[in-house]
Protein backbone atom coordinates (compact mmCIF):
# COMPACT_ATOMS: atom_id res chain seq x y z
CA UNK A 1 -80.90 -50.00 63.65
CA UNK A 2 -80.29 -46.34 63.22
CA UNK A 3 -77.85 -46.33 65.39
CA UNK A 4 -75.47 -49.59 63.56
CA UNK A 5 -76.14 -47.34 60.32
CA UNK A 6 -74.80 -44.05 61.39
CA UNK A 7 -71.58 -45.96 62.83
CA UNK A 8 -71.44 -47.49 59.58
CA UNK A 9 -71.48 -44.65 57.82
CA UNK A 10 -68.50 -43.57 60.15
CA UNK A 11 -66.39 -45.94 59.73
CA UNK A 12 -66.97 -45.43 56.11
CA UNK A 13 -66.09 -41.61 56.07
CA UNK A 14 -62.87 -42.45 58.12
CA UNK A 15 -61.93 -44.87 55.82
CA UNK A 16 -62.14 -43.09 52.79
CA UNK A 17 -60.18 -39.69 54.28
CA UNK A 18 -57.39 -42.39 55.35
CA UNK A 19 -56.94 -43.53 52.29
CA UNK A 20 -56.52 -40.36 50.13
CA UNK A 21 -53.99 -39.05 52.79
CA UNK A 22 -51.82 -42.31 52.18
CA UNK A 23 -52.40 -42.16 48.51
CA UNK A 24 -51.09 -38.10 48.61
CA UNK A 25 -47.95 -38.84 50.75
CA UNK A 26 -47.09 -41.98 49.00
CA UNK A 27 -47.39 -39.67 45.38
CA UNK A 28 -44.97 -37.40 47.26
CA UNK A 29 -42.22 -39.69 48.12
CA UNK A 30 -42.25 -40.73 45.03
CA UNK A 31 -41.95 -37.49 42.88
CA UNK A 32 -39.19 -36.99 45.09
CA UNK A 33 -37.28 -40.22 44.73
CA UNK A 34 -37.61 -39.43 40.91
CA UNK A 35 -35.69 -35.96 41.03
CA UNK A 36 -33.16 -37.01 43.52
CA UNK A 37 -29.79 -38.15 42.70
CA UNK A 38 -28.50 -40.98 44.81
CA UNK A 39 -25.39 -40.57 47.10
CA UNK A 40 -22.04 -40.97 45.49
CA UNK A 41 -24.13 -40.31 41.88
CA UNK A 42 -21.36 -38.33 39.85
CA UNK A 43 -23.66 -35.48 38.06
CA UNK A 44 -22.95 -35.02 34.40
CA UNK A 45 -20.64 -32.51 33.25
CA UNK A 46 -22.07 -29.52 31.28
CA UNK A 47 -20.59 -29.70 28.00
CA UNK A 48 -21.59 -25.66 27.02
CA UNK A 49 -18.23 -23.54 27.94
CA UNK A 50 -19.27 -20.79 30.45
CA UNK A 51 -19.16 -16.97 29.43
CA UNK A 52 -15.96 -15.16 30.31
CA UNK A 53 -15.92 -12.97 33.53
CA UNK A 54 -17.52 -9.65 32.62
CA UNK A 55 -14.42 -7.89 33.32
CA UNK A 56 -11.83 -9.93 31.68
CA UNK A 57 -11.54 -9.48 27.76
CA UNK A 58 -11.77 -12.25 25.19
CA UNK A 59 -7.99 -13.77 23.94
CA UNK A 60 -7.84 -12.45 20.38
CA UNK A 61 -6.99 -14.82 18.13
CA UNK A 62 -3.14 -14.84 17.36
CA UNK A 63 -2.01 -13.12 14.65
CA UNK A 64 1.15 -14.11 12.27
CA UNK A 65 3.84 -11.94 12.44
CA UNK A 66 4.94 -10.16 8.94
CA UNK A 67 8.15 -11.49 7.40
CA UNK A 68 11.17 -9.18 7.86
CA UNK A 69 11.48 -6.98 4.28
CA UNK A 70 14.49 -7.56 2.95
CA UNK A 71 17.38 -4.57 2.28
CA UNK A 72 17.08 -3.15 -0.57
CA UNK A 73 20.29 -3.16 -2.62
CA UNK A 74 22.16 -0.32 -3.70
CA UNK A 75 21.19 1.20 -7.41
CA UNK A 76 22.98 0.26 -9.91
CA UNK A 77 22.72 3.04 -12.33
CA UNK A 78 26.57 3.03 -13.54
CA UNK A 79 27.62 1.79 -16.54
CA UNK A 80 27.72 -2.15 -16.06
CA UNK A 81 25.71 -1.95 -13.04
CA UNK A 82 27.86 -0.10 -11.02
CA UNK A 83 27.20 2.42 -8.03
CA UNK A 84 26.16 5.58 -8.76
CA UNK A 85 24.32 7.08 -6.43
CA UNK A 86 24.33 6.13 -2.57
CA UNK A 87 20.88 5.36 -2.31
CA UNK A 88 19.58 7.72 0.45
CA UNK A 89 19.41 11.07 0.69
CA UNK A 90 23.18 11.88 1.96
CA UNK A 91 25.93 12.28 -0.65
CA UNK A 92 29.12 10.93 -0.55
CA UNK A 93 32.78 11.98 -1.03
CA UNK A 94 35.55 10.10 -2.85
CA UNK A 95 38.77 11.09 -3.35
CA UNK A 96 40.78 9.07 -6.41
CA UNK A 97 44.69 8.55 -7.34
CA UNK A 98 46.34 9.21 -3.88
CA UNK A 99 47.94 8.94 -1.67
CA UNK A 100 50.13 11.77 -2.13
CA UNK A 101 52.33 12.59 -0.01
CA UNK A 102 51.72 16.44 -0.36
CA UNK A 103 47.89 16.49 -0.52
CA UNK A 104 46.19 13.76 0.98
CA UNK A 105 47.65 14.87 4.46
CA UNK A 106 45.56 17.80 3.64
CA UNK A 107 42.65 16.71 2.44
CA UNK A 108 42.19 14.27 5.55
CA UNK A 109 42.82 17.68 7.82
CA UNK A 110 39.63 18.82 5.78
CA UNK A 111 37.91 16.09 6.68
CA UNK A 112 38.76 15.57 10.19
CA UNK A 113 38.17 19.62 10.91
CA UNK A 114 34.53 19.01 9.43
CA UNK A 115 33.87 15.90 11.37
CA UNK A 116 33.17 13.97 8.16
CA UNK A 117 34.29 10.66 5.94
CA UNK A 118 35.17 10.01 2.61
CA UNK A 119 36.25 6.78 0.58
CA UNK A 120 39.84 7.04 -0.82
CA UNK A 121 40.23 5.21 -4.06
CA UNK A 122 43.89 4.36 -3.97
CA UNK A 123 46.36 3.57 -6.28
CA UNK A 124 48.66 0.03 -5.73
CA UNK A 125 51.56 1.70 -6.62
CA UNK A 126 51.42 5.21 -4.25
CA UNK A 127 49.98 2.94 -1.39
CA UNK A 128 53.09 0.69 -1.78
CA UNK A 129 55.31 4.36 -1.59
CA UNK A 130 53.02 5.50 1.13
CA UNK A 131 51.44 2.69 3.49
CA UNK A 132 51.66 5.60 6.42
CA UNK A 133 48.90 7.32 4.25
CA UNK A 134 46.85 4.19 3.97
CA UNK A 135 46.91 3.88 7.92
CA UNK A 136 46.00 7.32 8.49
CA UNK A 137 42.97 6.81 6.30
CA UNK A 138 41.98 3.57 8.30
CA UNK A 139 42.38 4.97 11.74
CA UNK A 140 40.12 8.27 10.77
CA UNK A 141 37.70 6.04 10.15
CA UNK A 142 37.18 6.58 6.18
CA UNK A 143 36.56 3.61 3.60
CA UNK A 144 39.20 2.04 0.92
CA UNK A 145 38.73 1.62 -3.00
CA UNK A 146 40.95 -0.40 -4.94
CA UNK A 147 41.58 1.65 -8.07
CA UNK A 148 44.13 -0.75 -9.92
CA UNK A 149 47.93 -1.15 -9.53
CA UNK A 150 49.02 1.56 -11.64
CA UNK A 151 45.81 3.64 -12.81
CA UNK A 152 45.46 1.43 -15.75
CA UNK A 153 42.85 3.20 -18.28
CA UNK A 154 42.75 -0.04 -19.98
CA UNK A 155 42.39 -2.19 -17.37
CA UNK A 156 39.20 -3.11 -18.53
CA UNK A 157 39.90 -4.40 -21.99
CA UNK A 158 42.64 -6.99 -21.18
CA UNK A 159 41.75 -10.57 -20.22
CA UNK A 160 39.93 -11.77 -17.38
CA UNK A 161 43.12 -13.66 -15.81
CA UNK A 162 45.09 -9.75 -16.07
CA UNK A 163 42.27 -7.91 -14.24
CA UNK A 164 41.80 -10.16 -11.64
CA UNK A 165 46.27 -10.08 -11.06
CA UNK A 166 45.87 -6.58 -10.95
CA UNK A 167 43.21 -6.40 -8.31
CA UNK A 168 44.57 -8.98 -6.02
CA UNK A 169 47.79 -7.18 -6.19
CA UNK A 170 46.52 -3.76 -5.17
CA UNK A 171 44.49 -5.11 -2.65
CA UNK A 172 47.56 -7.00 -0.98
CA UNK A 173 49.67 -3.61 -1.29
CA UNK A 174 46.72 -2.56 0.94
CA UNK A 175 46.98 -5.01 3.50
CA UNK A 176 50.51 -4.98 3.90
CA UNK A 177 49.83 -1.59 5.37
CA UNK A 178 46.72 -2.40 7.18
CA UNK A 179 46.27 -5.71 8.08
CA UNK A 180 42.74 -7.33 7.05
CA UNK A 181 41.79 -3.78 5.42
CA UNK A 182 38.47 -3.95 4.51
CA UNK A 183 38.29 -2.93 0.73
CA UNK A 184 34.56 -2.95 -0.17
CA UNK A 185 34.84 -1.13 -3.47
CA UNK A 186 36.47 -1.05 -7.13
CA UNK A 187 36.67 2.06 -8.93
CA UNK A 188 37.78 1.52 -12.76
CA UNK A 189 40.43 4.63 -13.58
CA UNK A 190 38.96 6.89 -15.78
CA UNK A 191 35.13 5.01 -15.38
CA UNK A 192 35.68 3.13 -18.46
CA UNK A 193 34.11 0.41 -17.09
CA UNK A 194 33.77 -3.52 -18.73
CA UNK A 195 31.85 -6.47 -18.40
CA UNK A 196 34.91 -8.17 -17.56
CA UNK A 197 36.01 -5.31 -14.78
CA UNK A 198 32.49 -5.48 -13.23
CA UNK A 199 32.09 -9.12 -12.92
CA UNK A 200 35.94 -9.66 -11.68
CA UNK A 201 35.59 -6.73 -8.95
CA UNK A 202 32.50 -8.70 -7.41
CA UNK A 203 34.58 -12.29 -8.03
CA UNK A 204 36.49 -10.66 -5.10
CA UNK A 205 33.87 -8.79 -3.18
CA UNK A 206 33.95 -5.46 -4.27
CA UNK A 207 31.20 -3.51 -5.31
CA UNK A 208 32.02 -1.70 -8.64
CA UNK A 209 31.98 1.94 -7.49
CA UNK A 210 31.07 4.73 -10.38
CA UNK A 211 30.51 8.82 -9.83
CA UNK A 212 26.91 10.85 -10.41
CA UNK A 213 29.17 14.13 -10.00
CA UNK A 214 32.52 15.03 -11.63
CA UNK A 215 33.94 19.09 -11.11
CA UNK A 216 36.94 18.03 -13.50
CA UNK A 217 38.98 18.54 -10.89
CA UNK A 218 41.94 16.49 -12.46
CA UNK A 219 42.10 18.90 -15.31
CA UNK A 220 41.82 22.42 -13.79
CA UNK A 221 43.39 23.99 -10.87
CA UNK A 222 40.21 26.98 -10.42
CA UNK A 223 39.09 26.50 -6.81
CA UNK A 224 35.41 28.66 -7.42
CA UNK A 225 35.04 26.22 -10.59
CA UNK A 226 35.42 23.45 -8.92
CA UNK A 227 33.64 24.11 -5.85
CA UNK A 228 30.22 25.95 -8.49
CA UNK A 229 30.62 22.33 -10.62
CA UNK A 230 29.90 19.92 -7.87
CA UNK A 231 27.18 22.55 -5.89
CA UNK A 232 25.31 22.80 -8.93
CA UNK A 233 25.01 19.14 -9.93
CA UNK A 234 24.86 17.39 -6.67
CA UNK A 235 21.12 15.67 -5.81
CA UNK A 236 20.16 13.67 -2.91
CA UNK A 237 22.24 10.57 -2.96
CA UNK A 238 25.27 11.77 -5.25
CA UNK A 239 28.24 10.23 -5.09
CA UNK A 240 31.02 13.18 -5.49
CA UNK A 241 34.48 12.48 -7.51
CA UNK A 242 37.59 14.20 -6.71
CA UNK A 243 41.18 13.71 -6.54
CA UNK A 244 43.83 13.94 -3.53
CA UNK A 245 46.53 12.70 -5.88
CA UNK A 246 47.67 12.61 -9.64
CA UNK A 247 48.62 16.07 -10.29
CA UNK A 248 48.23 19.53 -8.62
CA UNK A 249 45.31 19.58 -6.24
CA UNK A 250 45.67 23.28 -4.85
CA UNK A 251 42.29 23.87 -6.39
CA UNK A 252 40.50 20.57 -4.66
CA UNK A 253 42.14 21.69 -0.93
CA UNK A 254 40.60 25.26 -1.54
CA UNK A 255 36.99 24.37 -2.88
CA UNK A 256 36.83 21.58 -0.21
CA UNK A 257 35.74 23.91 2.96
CA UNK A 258 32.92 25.58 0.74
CA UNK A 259 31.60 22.35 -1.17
CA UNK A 260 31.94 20.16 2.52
CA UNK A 261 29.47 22.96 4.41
CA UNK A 262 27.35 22.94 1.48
CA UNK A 263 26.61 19.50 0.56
CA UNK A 264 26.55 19.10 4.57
CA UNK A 265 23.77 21.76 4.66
CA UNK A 266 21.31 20.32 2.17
CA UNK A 267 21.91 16.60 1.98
CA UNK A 268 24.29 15.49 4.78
CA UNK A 269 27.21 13.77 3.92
CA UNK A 270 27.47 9.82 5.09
CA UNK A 271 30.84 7.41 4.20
CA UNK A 272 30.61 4.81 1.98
CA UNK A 273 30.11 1.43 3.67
């Protein structure tokens, strides 16, 4: 009898550690199976954006680029609103009445032997004697004026319809000694400058073109006057009036070597364009 109960008891035991080894490796398949993706399961794309490379820099965000500033116009401090002053710090030279025959030839050597430019304000009548002149003054490379047919004082006061003949005349005097000239400016004779003068020189694209500095030049003949007149009163940006025509201009050849290496000096002197 003892003996059937201790077998019993055996069998018991070996039962019972059977069982809880099953019931452990069946838990483990199972965990498994649960954390296992099947084969051919596509896994889920992470929708979080991964962190640049440590050694490559964040894009910046784009920036808009500024809108280009527009030129500035030319200041219109002349009666009318015409040009005074260059608007920089050069000055400029401009020579009125010519061309003469006897001393615009000499005025341009000036020029040429001081490596600078002027603006000639011509007449339509002494271009029309002279186109040689005119051509000269193109191929050294210095800028045109129209300055009426026949240095008309009045030019101004007469009717709208007269002005504008007496432009477009001069200005085709021009071009029948230089071809497609370019005439950029209008200088009223005298500056007595109109409403009417003003808005008929821009009708035909050309800038009404005043003085900031006038020696007197077409009234005396004294070359230390002349040259002391426009040293003293030129400023950054002057525009400078003298004459290569209209009467004697021995005293504007002389003061033109001094007044030239002085305005050259302290402001520069830059054409007209």
């Amino acid at each position: 009898m003892t003996r059937r109960v201790a077998v019993a008891a055996a069998l018991v035991v070996l039962t019972l550690l059977v069982g809880s080894r099953w019931v452990t490796n069946r838990s483990t398949v199972l965990a498994n199976e649960r954390s296992t993706v099947p084969a051919g399961t596509p896994r889920p794309t992470p929708t979080a954006t991964p962190p640049p490379p440590e050694d490559v820099a964040p894009t910046a965000p784009p920036t808009r680029a500024a809108a280009p500033k527009p030129k500035p116009k030319r200041p219109g401090t002349g009666p009318f609103g015409s040009m005074r002053l260059t608007g920089r710090k050069t000055v400029a030279l401009t020579f009125d009445d010519g061309p003469h025959p006897t001393w615009t030839p000499q005025v341009l050597d000036r020029l040429k032997a001081a490596h600078v430019k002027a603006t000639f304000c011509v007449v339509g009548t002494q271009v029309k004697k002279y186109p040689a002149l005119v051509r000269r003054i193109v191929r050294e490379g210095h800028t045109l004026c129209n300055h009426t047919w026949n240095h008309e004082l009045d030019l101004g006061t007469k009717p709208v319809a007269t002005i504008r003949s007496n432009l477009l005349a001069t200005s085709r005097e021009i071009r029948k000694a230089v071809p497609n000239a370019k005439i950029s400016y209008f200088r009223h004779p005298g500056g007595k400058w109109t409403a009417n003068a003003v808005k008929v020189a821009q009708s035909l694209g050309m800038q009404p073109l005043d003085w900031d500095v006038d020696p007197r030049d077409w009234e005396i003949t004294d070359a230390k006057l002349i040259g002391s007149r426009v040293i003293g009163h030129a400023r950054p940006g002057s525009i400078i009036l003298m004459h290569d025509g209209g009467g004697d201009r021995k005293g504007t050849l002389s003061a033109c070597p001094n007044v030239i290496k002085n305005l050259k000096g302290r402001f520069g002197i830059a054409p007209l364009r």
